[in-house]
N, C-alpha and C. Protein backbone atom coordinates (compact mmCIF):
# COMPACT_ATOMS: atom_id res chain seq x y z
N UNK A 1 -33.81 12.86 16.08
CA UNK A 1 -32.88 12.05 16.83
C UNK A 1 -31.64 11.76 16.02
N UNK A 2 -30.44 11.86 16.62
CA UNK A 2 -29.41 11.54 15.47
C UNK A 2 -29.23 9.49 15.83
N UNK A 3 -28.44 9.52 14.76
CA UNK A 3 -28.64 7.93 14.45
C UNK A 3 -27.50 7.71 15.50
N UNK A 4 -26.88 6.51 15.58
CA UNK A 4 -26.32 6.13 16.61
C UNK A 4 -25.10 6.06 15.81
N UNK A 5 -24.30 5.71 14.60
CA UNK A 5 -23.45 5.55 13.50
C UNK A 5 -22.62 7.02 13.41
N UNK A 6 -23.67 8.32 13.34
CA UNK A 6 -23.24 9.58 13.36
C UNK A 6 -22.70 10.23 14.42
N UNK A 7 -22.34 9.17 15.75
CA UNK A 7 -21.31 9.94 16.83
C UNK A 7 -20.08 9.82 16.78
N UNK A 8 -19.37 10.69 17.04
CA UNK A 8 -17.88 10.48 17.07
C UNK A 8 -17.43 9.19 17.57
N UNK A 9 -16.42 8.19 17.26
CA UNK A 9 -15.94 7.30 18.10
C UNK A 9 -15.21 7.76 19.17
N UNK A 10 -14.99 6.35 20.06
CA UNK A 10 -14.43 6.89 21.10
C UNK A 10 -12.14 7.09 20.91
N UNK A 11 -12.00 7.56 21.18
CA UNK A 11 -10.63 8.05 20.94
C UNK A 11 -9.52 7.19 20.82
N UNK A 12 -9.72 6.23 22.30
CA UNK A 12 -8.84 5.01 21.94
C UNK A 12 -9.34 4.09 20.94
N UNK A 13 -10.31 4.16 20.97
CA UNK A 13 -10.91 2.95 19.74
C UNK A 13 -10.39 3.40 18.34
N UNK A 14 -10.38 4.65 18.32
CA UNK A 14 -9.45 5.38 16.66
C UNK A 14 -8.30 4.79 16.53
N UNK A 15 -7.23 5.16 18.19
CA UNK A 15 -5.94 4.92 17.81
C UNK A 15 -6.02 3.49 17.61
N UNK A 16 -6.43 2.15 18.30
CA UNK A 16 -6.33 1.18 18.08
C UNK A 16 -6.79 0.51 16.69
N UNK A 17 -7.78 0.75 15.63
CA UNK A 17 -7.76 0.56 14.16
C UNK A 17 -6.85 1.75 13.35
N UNK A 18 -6.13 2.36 13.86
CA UNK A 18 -5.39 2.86 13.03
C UNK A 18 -3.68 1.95 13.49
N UNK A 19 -3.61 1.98 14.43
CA UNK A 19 -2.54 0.87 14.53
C UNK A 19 -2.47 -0.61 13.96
N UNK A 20 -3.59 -0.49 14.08
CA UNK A 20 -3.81 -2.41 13.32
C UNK A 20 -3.56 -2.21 11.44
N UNK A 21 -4.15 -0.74 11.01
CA UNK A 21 -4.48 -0.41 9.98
C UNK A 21 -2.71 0.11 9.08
N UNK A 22 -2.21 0.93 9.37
CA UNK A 22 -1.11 1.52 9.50
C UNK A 22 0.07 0.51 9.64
N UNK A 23 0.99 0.09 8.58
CA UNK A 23 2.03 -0.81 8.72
C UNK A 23 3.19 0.08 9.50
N UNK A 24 4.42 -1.27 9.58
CA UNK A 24 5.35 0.05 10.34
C UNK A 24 5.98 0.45 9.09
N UNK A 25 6.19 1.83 9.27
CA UNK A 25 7.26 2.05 8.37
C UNK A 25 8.14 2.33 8.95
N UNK A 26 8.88 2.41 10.64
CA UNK A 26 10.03 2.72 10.86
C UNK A 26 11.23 1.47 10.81
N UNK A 27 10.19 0.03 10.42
CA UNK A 27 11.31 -1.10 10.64
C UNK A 27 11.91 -0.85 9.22
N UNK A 28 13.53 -0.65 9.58
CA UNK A 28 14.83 -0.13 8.90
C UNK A 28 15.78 -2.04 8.56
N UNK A 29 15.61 -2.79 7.82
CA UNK A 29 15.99 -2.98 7.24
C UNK A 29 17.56 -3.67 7.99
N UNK A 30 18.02 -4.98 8.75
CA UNK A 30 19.16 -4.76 9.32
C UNK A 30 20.51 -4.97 8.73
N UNK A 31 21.45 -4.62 9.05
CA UNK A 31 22.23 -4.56 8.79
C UNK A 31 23.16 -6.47 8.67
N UNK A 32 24.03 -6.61 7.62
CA UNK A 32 24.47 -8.30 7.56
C UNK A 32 25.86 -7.87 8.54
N UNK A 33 25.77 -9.05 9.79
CA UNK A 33 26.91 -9.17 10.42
C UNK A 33 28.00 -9.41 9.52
N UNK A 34 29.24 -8.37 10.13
CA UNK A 34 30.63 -8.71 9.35
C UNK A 34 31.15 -10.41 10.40
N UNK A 35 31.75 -11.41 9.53
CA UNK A 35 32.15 -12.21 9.99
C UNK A 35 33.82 -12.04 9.52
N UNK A 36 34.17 -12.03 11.44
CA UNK A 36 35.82 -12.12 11.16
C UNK A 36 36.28 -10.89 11.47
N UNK A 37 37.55 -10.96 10.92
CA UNK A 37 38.10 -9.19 11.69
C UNK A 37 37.84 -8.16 10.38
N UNK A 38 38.29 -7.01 10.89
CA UNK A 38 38.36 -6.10 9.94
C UNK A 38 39.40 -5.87 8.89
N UNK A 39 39.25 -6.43 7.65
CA UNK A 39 40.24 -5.95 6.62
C UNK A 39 40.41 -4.76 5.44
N UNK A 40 41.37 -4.34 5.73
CA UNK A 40 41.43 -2.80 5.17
C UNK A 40 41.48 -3.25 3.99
N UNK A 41 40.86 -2.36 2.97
CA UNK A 41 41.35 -2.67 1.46
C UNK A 41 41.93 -2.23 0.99
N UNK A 42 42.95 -2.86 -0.13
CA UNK A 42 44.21 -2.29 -0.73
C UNK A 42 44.26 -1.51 -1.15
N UNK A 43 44.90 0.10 -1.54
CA UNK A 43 44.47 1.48 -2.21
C UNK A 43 44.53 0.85 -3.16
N UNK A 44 43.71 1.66 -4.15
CA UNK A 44 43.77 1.87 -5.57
C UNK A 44 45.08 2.43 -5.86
N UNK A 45 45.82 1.89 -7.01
CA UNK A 45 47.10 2.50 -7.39
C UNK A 45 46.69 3.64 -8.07
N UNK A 46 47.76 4.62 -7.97
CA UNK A 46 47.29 5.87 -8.74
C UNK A 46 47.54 5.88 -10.36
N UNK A 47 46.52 6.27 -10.82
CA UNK A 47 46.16 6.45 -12.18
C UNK A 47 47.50 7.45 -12.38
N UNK A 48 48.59 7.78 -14.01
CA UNK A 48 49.28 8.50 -14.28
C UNK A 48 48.21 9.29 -15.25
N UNK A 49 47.59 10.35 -14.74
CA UNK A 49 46.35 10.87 -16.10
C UNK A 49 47.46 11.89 -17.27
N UNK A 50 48.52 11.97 -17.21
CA UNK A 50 49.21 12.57 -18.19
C UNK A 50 49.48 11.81 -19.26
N UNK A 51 50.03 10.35 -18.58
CA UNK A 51 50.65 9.20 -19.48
C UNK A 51 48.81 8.91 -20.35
N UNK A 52 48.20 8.44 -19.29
CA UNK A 52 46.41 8.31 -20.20
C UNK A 52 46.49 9.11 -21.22
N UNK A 53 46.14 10.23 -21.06
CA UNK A 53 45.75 11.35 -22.36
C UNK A 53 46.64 11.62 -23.01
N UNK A 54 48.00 11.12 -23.36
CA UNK A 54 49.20 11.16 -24.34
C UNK A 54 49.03 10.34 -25.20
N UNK A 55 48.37 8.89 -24.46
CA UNK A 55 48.30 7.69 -25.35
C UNK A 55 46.91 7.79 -25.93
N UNK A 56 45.90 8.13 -25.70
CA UNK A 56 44.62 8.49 -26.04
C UNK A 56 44.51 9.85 -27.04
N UNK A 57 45.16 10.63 -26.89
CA UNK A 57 45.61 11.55 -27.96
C UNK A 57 46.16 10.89 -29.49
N UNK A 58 47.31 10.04 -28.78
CA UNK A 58 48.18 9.63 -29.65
C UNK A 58 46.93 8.45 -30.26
N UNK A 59 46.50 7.69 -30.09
CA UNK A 59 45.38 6.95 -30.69
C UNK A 59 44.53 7.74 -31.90
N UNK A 60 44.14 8.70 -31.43
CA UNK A 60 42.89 9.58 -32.38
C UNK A 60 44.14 10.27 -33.39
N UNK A 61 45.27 10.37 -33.28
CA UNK A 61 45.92 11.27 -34.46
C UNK A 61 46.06 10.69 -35.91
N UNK A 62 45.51 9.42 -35.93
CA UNK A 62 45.28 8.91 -37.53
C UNK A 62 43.72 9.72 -37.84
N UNK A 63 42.91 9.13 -37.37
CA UNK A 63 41.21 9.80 -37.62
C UNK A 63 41.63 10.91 -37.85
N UNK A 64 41.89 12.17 -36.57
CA UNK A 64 42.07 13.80 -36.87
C UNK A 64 42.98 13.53 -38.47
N UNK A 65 43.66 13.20 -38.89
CA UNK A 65 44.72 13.68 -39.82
C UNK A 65 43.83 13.40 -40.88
N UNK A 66 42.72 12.23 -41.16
CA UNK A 66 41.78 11.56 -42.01
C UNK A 66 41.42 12.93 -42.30
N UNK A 67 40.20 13.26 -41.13
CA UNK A 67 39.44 14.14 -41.20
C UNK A 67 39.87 15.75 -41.87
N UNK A 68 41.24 16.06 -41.61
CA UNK A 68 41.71 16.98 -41.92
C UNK A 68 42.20 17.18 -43.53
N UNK A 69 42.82 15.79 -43.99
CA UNK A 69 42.84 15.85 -45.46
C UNK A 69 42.18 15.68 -45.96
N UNK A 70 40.84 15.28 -45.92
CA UNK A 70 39.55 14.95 -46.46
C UNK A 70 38.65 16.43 -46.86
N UNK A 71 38.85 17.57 -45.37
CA UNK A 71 38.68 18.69 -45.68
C UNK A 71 39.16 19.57 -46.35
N UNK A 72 40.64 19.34 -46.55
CA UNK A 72 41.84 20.23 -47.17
C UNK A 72 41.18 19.64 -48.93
N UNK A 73 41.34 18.46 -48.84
CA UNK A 73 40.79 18.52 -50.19
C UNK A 73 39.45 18.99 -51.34
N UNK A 74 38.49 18.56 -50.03
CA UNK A 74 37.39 19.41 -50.32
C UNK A 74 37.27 20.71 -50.85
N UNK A 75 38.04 21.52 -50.28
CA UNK A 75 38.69 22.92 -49.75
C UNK A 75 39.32 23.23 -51.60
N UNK A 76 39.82 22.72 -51.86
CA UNK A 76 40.67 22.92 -52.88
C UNK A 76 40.04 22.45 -54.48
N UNK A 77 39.27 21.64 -54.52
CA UNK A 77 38.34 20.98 -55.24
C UNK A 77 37.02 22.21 -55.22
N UNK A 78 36.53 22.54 -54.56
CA UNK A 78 36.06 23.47 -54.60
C UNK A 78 36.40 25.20 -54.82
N UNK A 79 37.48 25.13 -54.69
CA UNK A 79 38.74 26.29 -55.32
C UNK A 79 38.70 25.92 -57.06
N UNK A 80 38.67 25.08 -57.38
CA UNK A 80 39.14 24.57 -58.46
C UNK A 80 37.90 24.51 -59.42
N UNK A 81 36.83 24.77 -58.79
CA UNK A 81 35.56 24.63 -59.56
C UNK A 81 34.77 23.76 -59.36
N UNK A 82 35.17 22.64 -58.82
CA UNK A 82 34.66 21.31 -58.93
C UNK A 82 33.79 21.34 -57.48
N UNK A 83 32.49 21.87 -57.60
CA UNK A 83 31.59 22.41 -56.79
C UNK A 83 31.17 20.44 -56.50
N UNK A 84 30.83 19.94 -57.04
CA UNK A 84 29.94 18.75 -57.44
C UNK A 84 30.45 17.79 -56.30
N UNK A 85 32.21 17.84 -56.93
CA UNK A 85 33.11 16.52 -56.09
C UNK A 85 33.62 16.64 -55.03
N UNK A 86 33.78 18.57 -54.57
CA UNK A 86 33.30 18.87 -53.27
C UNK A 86 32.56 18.80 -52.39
N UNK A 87 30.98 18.63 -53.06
CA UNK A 87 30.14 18.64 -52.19
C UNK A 87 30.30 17.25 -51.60
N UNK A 88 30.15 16.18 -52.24
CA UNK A 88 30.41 14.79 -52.43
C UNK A 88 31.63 14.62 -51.07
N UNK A 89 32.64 14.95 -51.54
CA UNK A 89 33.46 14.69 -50.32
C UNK A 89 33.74 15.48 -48.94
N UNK A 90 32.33 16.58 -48.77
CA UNK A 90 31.88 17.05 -47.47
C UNK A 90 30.80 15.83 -47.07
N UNK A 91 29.94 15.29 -47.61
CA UNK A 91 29.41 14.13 -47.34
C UNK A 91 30.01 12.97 -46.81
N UNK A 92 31.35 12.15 -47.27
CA UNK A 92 31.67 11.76 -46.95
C UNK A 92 33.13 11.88 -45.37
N UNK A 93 32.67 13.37 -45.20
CA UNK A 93 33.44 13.94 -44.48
C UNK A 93 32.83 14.05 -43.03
N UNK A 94 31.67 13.97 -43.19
CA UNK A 94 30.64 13.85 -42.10
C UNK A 94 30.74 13.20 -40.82
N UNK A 95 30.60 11.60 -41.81
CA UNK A 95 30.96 10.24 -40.95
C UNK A 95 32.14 10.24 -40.25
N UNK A 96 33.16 10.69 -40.79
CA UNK A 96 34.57 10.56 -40.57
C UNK A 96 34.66 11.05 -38.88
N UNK A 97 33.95 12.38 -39.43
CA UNK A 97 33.82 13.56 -37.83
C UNK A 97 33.28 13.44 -36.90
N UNK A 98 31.59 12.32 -37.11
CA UNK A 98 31.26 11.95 -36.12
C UNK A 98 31.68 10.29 -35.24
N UNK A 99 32.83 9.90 -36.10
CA UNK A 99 33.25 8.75 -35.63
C UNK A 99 34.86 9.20 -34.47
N UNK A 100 35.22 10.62 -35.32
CA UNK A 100 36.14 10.98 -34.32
C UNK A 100 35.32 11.50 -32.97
N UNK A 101 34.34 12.13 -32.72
CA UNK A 101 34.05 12.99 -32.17
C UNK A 101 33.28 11.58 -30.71
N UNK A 102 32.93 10.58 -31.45
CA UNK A 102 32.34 9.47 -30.84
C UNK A 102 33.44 8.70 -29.71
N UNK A 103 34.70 8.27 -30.59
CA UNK A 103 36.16 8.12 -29.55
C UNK A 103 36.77 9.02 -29.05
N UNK A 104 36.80 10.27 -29.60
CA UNK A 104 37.18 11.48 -28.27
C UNK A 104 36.58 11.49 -26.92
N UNK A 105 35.12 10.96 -27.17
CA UNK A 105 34.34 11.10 -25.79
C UNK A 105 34.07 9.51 -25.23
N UNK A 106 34.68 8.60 -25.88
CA UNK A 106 35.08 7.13 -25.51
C UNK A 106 36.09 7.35 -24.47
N UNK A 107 37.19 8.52 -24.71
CA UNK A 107 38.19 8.32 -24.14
C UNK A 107 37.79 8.70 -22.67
N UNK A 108 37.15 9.67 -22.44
CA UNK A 108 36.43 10.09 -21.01
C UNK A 108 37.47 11.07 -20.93
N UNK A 109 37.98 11.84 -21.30
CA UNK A 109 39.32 13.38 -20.77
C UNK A 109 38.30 14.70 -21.48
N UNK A 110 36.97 14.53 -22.11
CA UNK A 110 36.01 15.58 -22.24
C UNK A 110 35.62 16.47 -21.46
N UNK A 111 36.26 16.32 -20.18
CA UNK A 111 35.51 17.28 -19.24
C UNK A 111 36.60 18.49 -18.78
């Protein structure tokens, strides 16, 4: 004999614990009434991106010039023999490069 537990339920009785069971998910969340009329917003003034990256250039040209005599000397010190006080001031040449390389991409014109 089968047990009485092992028959299918009846069909509406499914859909009705699955509705009770089942939250909604189509309630969307409403929208906040605008109060008042509609006000346009003011454009954004236009950015001059030539004048930006002239003055942002012009900012980093102390660092670059750092970085560049720091290497030139290296450069030459090591011409000169002086393997030791070269190496020494590629070390300290390091920092220099990754502090330029850190405000080049501060400036945001990297792309």
């Amino acid at each position: 004999m089968r047990d009485e537990k092992a028959q299918p339920k009846d069909r509406t009785q499914t859909q009705r614990e699955l509705r009770v069971l089942k939250p909604k998910m189509s309630a969307a969340p409403q929208k906040r009434k605008r109060r008042g009329p509609y006000k346009p917003r003011d454009p954004k003034p236009e950015r001059d991106i030539n004048a930006e990256r002239v003055e942002a250039y012009s900012d980093l040209e102390e660092p670059i010039c750092d970085c560049v005599n720091m290497g030139m000397a290296a450069v030459h010190l090591a011409c000169a023999g002086e393997q030791d006080l070269a190496e020494f001031m590629l070390h300290q040449l390091k920092p220099l490069l990754q502090d330029l390389r850190k405000r080049y991409f501060a400036k945001g014109f990297a792309e």
